[in-house]
Protein backbone atom coordinates (compact mmCIF):
# COMPACT_ATOMS: atom_id res chain seq x y z
CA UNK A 1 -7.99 -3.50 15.68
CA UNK A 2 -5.46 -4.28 12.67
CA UNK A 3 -6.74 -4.48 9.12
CA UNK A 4 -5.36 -6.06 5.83
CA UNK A 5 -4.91 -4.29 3.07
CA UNK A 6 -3.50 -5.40 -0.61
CA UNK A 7 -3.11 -2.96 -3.56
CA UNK A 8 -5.60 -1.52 -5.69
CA UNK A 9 -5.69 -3.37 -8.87
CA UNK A 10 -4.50 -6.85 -7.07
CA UNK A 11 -8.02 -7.44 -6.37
CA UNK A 12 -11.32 -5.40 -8.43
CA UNK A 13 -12.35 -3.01 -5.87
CA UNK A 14 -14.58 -0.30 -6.53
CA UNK A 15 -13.24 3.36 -5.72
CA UNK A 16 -15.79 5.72 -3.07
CA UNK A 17 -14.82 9.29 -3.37
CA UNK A 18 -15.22 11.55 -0.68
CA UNK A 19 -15.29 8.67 1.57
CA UNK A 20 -16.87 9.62 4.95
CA UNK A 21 -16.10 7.06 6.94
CA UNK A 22 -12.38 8.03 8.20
CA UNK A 23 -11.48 3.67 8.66
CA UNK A 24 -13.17 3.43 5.02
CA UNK A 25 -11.07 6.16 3.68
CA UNK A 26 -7.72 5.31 5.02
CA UNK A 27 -8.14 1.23 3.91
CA UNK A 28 -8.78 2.88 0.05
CA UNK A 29 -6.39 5.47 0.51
CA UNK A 30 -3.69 2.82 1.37
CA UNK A 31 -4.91 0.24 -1.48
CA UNK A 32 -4.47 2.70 -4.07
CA UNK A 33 -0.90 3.85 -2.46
CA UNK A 34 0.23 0.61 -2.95
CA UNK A 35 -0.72 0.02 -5.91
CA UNK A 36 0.50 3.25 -7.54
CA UNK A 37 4.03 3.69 -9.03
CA UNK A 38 5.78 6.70 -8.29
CA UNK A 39 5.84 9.53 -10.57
CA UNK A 40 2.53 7.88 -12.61
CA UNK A 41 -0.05 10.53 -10.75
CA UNK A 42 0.16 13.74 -12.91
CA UNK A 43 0.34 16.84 -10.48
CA UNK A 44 1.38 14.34 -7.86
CA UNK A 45 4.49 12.54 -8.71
CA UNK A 46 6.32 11.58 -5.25
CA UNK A 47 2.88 9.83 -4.38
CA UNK A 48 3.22 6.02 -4.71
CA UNK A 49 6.28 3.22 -4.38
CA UNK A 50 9.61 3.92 -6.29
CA UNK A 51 10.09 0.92 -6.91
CA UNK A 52 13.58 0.39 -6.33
CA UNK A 53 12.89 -3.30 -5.96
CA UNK A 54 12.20 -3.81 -9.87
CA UNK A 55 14.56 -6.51 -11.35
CA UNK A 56 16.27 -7.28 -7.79
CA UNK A 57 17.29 -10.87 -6.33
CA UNK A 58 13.91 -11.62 -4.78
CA UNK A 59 15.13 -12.00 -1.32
CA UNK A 60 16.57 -8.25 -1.78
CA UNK A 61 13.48 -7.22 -3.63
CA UNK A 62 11.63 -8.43 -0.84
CA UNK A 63 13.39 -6.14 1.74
CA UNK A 64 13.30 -2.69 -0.52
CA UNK A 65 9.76 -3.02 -0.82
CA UNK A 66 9.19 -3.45 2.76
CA UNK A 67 10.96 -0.16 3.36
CA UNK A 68 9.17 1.53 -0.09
CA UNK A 69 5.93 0.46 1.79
CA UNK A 70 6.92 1.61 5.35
CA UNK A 71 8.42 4.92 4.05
CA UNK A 72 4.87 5.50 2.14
CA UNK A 73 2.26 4.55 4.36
CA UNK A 74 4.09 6.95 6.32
CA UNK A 75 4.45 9.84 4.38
CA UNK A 76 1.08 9.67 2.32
CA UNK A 77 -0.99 8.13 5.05
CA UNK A 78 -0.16 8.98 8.54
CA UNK A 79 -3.08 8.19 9.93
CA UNK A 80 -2.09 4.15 9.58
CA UNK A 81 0.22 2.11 11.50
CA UNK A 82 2.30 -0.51 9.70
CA UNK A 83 1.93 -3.34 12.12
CA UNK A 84 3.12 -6.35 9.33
CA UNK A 85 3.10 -6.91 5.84
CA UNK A 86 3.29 -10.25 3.90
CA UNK A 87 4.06 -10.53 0.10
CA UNK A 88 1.93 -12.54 -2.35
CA UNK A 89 3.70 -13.63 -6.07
CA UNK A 90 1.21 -13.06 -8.46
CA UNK A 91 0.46 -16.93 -10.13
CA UNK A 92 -0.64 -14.99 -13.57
CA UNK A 93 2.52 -13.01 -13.71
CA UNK A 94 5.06 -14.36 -11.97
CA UNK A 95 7.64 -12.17 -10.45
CA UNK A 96 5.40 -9.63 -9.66
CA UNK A 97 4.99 -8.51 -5.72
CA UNK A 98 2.13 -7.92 -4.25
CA UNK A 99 2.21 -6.35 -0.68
CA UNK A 100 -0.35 -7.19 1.46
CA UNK A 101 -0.05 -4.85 5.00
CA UNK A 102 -1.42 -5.19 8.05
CA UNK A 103 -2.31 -1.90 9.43
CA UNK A 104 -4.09 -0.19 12.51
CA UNK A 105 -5.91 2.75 12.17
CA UNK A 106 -4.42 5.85 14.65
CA UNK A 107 -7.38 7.34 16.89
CA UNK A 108 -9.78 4.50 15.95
CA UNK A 109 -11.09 4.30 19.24
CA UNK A 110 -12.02 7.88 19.57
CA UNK A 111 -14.15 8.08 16.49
């Protein structure tokens, strides 16, 4: 089963901690990644997106932040699979990226 997620902030969501439910946990875990800028998390400054793409053609911007994306939900969540991701322009600030990824969650079925 593949799930969409879009970054924390890009939407008012409303934060669980110690989620217990592992699919729960990794959807939030993966909103806030994307919607975190590297180096912003004090104690914790490799977790989020670089954001390399900042003030790129868009077609280029579009391509870093695929990787940025990829190369996180790797790193800070392995327990997702990137299976897609589209891009939204926000109407209200325009320029602005939002990723929206389509994930599946790794060893779903045996929970």
């Amino acid at each position: 089963m593949t799930y969409k997620v879009k970054a924390a902030g890009a939407v008012p969501a409303v934060l669980r901690l110690n989620e217990s439910e592992q699919t729960a946990a990794v959807l939030q875990n993966l909103a806030v990644l994307l919607g975190t800028r590297q180096g912003t998390v004090p104690f914790f400054r490799e977790f989020g997106l670089p954001q390399k793409f900042l003030d790129k053609p868009i077609n280029v911007a579009r391509s870093l932040l695929y990787l940025e994306v990829k190369e996180a939900i790797e790193r800070f969540e392995p327990r997702a699979e990137l299976v897609g991701m589209d891009i939204e322009v926000d109407e209200m600030q325009p320029g602005r990226l939002i990723p929206v990824v389509e994930v599946r969650i790794k060893n779903e079925a045996e929970q």
